[in-house]
Protein backbone atom coordinates (compact mmCIF):
# COMPACT_ATOMS: atom_id res chain seq x y z
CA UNK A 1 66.78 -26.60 72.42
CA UNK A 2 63.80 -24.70 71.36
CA UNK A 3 62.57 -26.31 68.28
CA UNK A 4 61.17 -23.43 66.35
CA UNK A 5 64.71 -21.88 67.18
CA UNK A 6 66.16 -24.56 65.75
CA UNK A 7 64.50 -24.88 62.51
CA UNK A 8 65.00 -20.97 61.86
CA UNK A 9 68.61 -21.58 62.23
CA UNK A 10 68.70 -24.35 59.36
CA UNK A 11 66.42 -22.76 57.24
CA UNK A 12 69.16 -19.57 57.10
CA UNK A 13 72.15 -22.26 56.93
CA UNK A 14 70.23 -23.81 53.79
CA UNK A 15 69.76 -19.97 52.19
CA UNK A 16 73.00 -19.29 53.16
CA UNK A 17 74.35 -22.28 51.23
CA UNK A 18 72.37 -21.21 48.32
CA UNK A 19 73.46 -17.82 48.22
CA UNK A 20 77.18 -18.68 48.61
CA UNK A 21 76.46 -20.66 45.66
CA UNK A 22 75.03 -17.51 43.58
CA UNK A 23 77.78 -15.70 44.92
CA UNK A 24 80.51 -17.93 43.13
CA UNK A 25 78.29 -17.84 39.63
CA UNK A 26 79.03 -14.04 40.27
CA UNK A 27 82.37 -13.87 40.88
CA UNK A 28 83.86 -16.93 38.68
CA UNK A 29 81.71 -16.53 35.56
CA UNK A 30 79.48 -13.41 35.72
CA UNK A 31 82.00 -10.17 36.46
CA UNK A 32 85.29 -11.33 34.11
CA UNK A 33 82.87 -12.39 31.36
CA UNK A 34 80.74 -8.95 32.26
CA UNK A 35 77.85 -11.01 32.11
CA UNK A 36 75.07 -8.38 33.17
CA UNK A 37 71.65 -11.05 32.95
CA UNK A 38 70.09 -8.13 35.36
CA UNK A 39 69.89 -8.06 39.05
CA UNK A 40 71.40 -5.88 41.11
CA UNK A 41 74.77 -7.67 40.56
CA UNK A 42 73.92 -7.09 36.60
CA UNK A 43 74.15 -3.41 37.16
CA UNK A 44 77.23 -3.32 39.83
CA UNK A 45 78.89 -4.97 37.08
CA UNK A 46 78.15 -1.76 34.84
CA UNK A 47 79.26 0.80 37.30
CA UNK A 48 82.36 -0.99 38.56
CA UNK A 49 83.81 -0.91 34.66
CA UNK A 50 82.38 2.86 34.62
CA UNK A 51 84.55 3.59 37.67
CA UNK A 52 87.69 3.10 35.79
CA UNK A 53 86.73 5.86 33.66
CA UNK A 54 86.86 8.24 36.86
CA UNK A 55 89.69 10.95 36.37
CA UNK A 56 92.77 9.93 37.85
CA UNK A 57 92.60 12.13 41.02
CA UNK A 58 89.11 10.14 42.28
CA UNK A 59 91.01 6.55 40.81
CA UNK A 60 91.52 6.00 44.84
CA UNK A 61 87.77 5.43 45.30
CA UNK A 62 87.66 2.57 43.16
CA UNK A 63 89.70 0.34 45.24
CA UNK A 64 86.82 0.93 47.58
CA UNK A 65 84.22 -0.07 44.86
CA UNK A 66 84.36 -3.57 43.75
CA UNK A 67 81.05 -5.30 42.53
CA UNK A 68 80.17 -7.07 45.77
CA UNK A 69 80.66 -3.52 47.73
CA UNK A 70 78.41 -1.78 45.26
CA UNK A 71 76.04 -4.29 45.20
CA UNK A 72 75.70 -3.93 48.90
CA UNK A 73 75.44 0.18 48.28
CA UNK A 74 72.73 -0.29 45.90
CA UNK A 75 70.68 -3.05 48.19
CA UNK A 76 71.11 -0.71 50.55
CA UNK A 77 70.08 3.02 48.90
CA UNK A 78 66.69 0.74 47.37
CA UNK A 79 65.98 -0.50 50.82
CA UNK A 80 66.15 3.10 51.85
CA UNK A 81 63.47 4.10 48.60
CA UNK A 82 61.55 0.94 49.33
CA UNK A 83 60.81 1.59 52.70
CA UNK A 84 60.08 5.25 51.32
CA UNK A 85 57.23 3.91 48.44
CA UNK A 86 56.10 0.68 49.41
CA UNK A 87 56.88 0.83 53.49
CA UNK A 88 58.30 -2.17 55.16
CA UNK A 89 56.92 -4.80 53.15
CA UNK A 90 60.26 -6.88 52.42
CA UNK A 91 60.87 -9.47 55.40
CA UNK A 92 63.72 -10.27 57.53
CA UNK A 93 65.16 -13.16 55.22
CA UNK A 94 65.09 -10.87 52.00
CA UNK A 95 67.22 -7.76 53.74
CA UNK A 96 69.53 -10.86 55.19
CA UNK A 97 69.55 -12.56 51.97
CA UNK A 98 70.73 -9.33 49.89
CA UNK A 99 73.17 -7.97 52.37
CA UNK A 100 75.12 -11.49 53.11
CA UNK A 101 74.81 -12.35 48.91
CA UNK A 102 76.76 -8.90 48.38
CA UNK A 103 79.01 -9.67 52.11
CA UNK A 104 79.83 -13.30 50.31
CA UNK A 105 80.54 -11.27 46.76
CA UNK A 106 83.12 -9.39 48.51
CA UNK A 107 84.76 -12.02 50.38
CA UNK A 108 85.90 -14.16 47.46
CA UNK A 109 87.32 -11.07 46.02
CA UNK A 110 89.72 -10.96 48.70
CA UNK A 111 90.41 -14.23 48.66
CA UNK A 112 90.46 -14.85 45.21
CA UNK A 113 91.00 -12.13 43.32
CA UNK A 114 89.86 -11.82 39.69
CA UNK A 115 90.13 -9.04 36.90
CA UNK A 116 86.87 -7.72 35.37
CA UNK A 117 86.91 -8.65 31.87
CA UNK A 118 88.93 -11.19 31.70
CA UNK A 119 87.47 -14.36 31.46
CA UNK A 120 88.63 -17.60 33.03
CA UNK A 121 87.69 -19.79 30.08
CA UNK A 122 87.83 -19.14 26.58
CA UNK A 123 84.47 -20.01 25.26
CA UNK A 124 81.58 -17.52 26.73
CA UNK A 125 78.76 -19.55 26.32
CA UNK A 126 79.56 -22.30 28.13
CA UNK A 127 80.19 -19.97 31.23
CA UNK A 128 76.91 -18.42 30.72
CA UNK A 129 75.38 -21.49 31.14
CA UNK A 130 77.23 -22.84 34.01
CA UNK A 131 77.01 -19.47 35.47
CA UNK A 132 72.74 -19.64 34.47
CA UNK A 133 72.72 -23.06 36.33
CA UNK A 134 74.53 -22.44 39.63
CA UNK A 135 72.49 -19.08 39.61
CA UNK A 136 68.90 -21.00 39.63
CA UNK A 137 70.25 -23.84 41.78
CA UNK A 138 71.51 -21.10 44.60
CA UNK A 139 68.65 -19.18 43.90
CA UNK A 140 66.22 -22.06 43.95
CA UNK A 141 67.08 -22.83 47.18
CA UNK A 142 66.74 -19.41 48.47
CA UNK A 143 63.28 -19.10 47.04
CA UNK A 144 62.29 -22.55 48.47
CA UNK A 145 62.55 -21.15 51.84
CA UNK A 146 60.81 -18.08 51.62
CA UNK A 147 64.12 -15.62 50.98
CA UNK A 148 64.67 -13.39 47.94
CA UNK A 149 67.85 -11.48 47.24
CA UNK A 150 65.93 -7.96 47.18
CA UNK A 151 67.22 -5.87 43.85
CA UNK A 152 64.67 -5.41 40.85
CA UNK A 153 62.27 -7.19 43.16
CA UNK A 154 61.78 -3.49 44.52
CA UNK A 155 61.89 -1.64 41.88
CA UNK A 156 58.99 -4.41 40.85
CA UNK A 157 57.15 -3.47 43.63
CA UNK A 158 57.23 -0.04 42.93
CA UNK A 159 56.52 -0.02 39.89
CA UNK A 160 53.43 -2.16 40.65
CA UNK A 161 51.75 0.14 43.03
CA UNK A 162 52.72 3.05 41.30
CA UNK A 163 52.12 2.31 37.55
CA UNK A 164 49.48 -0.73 38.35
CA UNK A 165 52.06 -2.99 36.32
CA UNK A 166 52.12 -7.02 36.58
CA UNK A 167 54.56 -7.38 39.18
CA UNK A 168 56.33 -10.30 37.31
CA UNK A 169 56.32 -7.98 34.51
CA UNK A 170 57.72 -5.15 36.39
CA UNK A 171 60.77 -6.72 37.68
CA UNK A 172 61.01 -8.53 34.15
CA UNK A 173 61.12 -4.52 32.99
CA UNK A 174 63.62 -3.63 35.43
CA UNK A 175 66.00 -6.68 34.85
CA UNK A 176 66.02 -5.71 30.87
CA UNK A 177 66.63 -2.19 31.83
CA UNK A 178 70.04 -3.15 33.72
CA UNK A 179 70.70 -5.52 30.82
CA UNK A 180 70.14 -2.69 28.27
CA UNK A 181 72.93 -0.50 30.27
CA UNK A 182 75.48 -3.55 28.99
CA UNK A 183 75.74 -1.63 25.75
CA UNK A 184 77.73 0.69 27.39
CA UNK A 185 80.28 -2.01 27.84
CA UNK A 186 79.77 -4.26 24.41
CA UNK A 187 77.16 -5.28 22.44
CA UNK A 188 78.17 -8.98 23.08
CA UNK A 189 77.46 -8.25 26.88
CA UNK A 190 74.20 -7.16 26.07
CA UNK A 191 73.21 -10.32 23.67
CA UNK A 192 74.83 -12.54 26.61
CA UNK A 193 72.93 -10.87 29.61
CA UNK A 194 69.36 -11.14 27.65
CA UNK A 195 69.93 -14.39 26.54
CA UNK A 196 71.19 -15.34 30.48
CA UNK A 197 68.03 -13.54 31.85
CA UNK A 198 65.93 -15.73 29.69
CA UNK A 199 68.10 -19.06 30.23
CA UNK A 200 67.90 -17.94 34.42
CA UNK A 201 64.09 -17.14 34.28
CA UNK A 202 63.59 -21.05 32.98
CA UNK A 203 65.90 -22.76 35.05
CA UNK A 204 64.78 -21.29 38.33
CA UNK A 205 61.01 -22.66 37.47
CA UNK A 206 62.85 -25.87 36.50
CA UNK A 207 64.63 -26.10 40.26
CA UNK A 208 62.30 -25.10 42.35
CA UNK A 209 59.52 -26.90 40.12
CA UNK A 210 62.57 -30.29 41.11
CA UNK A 211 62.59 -29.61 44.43
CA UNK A 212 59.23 -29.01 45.59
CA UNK A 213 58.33 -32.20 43.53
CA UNK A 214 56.65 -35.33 44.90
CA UNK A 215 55.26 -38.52 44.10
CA UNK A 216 51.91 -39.30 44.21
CA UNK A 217 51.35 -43.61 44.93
CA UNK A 218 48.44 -45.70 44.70
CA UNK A 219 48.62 -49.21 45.66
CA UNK A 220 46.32 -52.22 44.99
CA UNK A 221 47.09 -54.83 47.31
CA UNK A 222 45.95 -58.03 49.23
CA UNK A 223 48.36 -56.86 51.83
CA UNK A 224 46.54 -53.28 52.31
CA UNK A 225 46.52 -53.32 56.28
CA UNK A 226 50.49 -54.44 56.56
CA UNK A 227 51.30 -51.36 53.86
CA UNK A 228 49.00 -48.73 55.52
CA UNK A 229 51.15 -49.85 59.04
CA UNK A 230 54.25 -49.27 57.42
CA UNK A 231 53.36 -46.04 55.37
CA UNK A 232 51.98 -44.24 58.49
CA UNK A 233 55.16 -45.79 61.61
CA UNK A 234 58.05 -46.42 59.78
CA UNK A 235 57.83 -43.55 56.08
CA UNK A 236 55.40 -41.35 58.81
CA UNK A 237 53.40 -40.44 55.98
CA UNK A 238 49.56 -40.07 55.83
CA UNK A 239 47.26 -42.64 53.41
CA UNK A 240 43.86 -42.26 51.74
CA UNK A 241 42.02 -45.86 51.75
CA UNK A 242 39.53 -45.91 49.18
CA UNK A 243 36.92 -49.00 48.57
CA UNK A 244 37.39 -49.97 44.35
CA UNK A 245 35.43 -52.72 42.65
CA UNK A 246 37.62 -54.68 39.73
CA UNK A 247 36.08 -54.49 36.52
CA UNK A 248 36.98 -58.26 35.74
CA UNK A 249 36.14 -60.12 38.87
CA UNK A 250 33.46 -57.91 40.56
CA UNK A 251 35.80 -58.14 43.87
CA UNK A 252 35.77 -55.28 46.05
CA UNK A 253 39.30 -54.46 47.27
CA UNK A 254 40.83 -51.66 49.38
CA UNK A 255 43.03 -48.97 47.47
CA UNK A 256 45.94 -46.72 49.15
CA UNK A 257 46.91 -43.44 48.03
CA UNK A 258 49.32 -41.34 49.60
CA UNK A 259 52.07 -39.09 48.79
CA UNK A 260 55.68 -39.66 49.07
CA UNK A 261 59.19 -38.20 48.62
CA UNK A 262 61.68 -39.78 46.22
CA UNK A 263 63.58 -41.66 48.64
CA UNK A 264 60.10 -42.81 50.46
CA UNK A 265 58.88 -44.11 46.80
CA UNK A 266 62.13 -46.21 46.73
CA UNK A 267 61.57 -47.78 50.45
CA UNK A 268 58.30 -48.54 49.66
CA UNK A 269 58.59 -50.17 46.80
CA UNK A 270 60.81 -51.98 48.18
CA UNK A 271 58.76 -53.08 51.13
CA UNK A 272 56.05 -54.13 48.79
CA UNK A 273 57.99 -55.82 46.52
CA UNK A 274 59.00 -58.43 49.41
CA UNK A 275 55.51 -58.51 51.28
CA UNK A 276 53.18 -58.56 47.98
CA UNK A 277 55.07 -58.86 44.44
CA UNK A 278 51.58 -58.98 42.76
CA UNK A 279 50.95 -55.72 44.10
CA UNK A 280 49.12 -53.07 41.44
CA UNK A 281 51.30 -49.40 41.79
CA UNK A 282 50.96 -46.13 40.19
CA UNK A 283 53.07 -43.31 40.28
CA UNK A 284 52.48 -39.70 39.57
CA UNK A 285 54.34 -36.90 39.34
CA UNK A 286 52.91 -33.83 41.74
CA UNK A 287 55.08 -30.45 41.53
CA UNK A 288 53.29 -28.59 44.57
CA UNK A 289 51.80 -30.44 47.21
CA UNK A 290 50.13 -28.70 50.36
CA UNK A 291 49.04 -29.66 54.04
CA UNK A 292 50.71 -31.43 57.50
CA UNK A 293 54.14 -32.50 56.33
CA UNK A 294 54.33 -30.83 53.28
CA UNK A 295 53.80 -27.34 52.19
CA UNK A 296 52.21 -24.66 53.86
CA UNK A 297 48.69 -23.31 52.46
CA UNK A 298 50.34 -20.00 52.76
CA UNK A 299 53.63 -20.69 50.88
């Protein structure tokens, strides 16, 4: 099996998993709390609960129009004015991210039906902020591997080119926008979707800042060659070896840096703790790290 092949295929299992899990913070907390925290499923919120003020003779179209169908109409008309503005400049994993997030929005409204508007829980809050969680986690994940879930980011990029506005500021405008339509469903919605677009905005940094985190180790040890062995055939991981002099005995002694996962850092601890217990370790905490095994330059 073709190896490249094979990796693309995880990578969308992986976003898939993520959006499936955006796509249950949509339909369990977000649409019977009317939660509109911006996005495109923000403003299919607003329209669906607009619908049901259609005159009775067009009431038939609504059955047609539940939030995860109009998300997918709305992905789908700002494709359409994307590719108009700003050409094709969106990527296969972002038009496969926001169709299958609206395709998974509709499927759990078939299976398990819910009324907009009426909540599942009785206290709001704490649904915001499970709903705020499971969001960033889903959406985390999505990011991590290059995906986005389309919507405002658009309208962002539009409004970039166009109006020469900070493109995190632009989709920040277009998110608070949607959220300022919740009015026209309560005034609670509205405090509840700015206060979710704020709680989102942090928790996503918090996530992805989580998972793209490693651990940076440097290790003074008489037992430098056996630890270099194991670090680079059994943890596969590359090692600095730097030359130190101690300040107390004048010795010269070899130093090991390298950088490590969380489960590495516990196996090699462990490894060192049996082969050299008077071992010197430091551990730092790297967010981002970039090269062969890690990151790409261009991610």
């Amino acid at each position: 099996m073709d190896s490249k092949w094979f990796k693309n295929v995880k990578e969308y299992g992986i976003i898939s998993f993520g959006l499936f899990v955006v796509a249950l913070a949509i339909h369990l907390f977000m649409v019977p709390n009317l939660f509109v925290a911006g996005g495109i499923s923000g403003l299919a919120i607003v329209v669906e609960r607009a619908l049901t003020d259609l005159p009775e003779e067009f009431q038939y179209i609504k059955q047609y129009l539940s939030v995860g169908n109009i998300m997918l109409l709305i992905n789908i008309i700002l494709f359409v004015v994307g590719f108009i503005f700003i050409g094709s400049d969106f990527g296969v994993r972002t038009i496969f991210s926001s169709i299958i997030l609206s395709l998974m929005v509709t499927a759990l409204e078939k299976i398990y039906p819910i009324v907009p508007g009426e909540p599942l829980m009785d206290d709001a809050f704490i649904q915001l902020i499970i709903a705020s969680i499971m969001s960033a986690v889903g959406l985390s994940i999505a990011f991590k591997y290059r995906a986005s879930t389309g919507g405002t980011d658009i309208t962002g990029k539009i409004l970039n080119k166009y109006f020469h506005i900070d493109l995190g500021k632009a989709v920040l405008f277009s998110d608070l926008l949607i959220t300022l339509s919740a009015f026209s469903l309560s005034f609670s919605s509205f405090i509840y979707g700015l206060f979710g677009i704020i709680l989102n905005g942090v928790m996503i940094d918090y996530f992805l800042n989580k998972f793209n985190e490693r651990k940076e180790v440097v290790i003074i040890s008489e037992k430098c060659e056996e630890i270099k062995e194991y670090i680079m055939n059994v943890i596969e991981k590359g090692a600095t070896i730097y030359i130190a002099k101690g300040a107390y005995t004048n010795q010269e002694k070899e130093v090991i840096r390298t950088v490590v996962n969380n489960k590495e850092l516990i196996n090699l601890k462990l490894y060192i703790k049996t082969l050299d217990p008077s071992a010197f370790i430091t551990v730092n905490v790297i967010h981002e790290t970039y090269g062969l095994g890690f990151l790409a330059v261009t991610d």
